[in-house]
C-alpha atoms as a PDB file:
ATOM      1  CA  UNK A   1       0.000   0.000   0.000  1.00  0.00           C
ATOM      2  CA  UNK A   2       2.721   2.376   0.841  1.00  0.00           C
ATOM      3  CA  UNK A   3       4.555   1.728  -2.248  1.00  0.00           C
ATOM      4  CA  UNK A   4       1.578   2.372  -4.522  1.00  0.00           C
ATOM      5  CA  UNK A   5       0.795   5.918  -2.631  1.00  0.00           C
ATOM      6  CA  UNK A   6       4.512   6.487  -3.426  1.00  0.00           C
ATOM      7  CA  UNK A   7       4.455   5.433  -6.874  1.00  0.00           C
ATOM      8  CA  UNK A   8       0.978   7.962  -7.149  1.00  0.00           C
ATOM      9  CA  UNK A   9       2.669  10.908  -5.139  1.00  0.00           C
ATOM     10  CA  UNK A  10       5.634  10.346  -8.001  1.00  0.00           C
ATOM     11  CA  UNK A  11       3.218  10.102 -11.091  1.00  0.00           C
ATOM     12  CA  UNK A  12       1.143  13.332 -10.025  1.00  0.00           C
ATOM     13  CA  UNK A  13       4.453  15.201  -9.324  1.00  0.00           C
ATOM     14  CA  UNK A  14       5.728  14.375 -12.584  1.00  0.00           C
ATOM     15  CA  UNK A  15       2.098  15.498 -14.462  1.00  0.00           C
ATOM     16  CA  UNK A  16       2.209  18.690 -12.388  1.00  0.00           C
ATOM     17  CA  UNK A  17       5.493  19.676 -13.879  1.00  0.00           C
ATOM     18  CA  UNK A  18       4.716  18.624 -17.879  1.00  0.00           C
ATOM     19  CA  UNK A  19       3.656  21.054 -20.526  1.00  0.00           C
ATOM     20  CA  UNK A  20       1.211  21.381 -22.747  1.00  0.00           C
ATOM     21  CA  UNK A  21       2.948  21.487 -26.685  1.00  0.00           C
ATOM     22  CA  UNK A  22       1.309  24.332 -29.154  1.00  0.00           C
ATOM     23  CA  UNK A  23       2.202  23.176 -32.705  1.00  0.00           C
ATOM     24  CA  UNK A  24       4.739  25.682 -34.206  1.00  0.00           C
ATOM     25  CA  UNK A  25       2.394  26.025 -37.412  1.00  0.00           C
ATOM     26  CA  UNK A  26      -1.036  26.720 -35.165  1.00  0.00           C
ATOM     27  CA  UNK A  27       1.139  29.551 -33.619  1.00  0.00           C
ATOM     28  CA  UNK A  28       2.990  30.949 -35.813  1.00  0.00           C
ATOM     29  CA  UNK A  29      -0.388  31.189 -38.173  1.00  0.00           C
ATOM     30  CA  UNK A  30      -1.737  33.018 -34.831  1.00  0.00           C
ATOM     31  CA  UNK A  31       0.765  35.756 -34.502  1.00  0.00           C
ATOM     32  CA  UNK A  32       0.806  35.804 -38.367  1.00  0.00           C
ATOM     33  CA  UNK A  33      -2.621  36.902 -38.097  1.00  0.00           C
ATOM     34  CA  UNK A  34      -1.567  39.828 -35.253  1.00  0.00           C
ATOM     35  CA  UNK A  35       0.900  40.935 -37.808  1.00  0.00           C
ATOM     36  CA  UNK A  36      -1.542  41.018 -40.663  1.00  0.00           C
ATOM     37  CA  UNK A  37      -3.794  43.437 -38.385  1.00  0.00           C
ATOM     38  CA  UNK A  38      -1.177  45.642 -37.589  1.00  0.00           C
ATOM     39  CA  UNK A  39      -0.175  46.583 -41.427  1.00  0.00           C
ATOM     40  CA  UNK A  40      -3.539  46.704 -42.052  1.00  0.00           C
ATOM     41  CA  UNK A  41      -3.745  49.893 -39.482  1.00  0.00           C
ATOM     42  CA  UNK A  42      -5.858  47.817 -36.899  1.00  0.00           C
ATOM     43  CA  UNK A  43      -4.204  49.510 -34.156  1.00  0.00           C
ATOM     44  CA  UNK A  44      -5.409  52.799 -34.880  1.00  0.00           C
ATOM     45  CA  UNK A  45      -8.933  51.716 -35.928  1.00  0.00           C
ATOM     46  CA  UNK A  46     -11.337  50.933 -31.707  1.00  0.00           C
ATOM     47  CA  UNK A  47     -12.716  48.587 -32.511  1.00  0.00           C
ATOM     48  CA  UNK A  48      -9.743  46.587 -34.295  1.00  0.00           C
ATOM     49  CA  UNK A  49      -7.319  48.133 -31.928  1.00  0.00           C
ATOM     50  CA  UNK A  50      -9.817  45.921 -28.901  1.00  0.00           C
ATOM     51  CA  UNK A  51      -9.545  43.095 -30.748  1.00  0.00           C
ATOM     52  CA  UNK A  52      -5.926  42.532 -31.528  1.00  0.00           C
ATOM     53  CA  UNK A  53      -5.111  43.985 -27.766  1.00  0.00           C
ATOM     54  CA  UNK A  54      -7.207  40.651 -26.927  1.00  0.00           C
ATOM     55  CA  UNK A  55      -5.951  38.629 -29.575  1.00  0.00           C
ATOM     56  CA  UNK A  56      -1.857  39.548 -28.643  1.00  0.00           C
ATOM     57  CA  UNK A  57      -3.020  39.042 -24.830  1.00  0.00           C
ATOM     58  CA  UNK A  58      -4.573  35.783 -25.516  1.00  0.00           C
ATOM     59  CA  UNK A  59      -1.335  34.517 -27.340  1.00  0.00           C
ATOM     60  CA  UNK A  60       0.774  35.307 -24.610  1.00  0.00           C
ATOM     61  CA  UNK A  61      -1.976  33.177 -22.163  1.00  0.00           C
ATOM     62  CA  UNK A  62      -1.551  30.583 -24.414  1.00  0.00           C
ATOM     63  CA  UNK A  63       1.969  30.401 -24.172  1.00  0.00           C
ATOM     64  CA  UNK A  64       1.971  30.746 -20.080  1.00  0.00           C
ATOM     65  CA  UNK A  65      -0.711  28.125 -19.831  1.00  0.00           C
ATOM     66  CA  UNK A  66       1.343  25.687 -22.018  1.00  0.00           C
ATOM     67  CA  UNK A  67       4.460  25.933 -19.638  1.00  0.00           C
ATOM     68  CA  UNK A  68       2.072  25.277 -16.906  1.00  0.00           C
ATOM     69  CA  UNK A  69       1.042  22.361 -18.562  1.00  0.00           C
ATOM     70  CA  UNK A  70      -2.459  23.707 -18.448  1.00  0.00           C
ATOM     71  CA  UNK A  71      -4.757  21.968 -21.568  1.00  0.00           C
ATOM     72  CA  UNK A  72      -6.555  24.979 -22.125  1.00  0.00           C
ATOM     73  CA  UNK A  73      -3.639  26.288 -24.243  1.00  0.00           C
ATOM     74  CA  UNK A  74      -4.451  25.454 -27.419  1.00  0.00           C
ATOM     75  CA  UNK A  75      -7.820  26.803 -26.843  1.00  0.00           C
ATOM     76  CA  UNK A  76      -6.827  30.337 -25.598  1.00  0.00           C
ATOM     77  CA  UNK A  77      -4.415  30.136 -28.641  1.00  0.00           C
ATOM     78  CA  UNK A  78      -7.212  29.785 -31.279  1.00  0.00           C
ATOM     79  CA  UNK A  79      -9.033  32.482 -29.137  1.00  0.00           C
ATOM     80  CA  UNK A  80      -6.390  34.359 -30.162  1.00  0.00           C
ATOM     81  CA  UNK A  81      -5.937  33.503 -33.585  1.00  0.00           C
ATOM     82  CA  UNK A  82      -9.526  34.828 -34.020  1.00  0.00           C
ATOM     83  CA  UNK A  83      -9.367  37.867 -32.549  1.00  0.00           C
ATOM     84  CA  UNK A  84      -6.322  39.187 -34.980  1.00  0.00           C
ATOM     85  CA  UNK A  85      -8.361  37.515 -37.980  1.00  0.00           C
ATOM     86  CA  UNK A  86     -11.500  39.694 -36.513  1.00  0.00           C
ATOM     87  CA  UNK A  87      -9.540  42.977 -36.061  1.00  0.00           C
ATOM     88  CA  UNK A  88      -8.181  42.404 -39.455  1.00  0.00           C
ATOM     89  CA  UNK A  89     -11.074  42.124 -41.302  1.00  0.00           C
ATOM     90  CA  UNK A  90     -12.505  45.277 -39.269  1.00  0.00           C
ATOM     91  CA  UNK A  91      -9.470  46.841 -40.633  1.00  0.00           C
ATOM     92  CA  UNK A  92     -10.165  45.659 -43.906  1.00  0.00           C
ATOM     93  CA  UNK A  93     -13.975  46.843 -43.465  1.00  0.00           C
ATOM     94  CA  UNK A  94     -12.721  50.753 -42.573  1.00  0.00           C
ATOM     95  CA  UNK A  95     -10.406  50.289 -45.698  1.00  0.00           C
ATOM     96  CA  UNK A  96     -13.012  49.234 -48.061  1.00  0.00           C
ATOM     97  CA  UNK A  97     -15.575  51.689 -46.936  1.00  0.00           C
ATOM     98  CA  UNK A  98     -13.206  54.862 -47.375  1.00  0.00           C
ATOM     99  CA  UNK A  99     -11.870  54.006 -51.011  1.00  0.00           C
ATOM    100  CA  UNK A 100     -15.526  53.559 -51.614  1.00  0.00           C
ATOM    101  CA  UNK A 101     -16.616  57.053 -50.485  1.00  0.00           C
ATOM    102  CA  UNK A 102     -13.076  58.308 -51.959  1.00  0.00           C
ATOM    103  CA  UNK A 103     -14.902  56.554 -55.467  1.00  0.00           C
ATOM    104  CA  UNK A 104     -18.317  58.249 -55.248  1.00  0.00           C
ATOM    105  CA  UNK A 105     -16.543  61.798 -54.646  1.00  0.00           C
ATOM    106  CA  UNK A 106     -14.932  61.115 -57.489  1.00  0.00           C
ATOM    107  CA  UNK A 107     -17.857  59.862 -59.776  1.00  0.00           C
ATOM    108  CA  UNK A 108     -19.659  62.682 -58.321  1.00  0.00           C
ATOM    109  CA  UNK A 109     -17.173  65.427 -59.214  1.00  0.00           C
ATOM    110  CA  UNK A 110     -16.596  63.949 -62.884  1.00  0.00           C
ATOM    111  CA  UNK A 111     -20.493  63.939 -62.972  1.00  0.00           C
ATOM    112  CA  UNK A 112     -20.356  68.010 -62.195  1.00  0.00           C
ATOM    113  CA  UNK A 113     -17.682  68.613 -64.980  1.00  0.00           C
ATOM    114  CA  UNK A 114     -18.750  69.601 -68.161  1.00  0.00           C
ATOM    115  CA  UNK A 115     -18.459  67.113 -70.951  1.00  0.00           C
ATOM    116  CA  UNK A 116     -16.585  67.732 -73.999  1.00  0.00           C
END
């Protein structure tokens, strides 16, 4: 009986120590996407600026929880991921909607000039 408590006490010492591995392509793709935001001009855009402070935050959680050998890891890490793909398309959005009110000026202006 003693020897199996011992043998337990050793096995849960040894679990409490281990960590949880985030595949190298899952994270990279992740911070990939946090880069992608950032030359997009997410960071100067609220509501994309929210998400990618979240998404960079939930990266670095991933990471911690992984060296604690925590299993949520690779879940906070695809929280992550999405976050940076949200703020980027909301930086995409603000893009798309100012070249197309930059395009109706412009139709509207060549509308106002005579014609030839």
């Amino acid at each position: 009986m003693k020897t199996h408590l011992m043998s337990l006490a050793l096995v849960v010492a040894a679990t409490g120590c281990a960590t949880v591995r985030l595949s190298p392509e899952r994270l990279e793709g992740a911070q990939s996407s946090v880069r992608a935001a950032q030359e997009q001009g997410a960071g100067s855009i609220p509501k994309a600026r929210l998400h990618l402070q979240l998404a960079t935050d939930q990266i670095a959680e991933s990471r911690k929880l992984a060296s604690d050998g925590d299993e949520r890891a690779p879940l906070m890490l695809a929280r992550g991921q999405a976050d940076a793909e949200l703020a980027l398309g909301l930086a995409r959005e603000v893009t798309v909607h100012l070249d197309a009110v930059q395009a109706e000026e412009a139709l509207t202006e060549l509308k106002k000039s005579p014609s030839p």
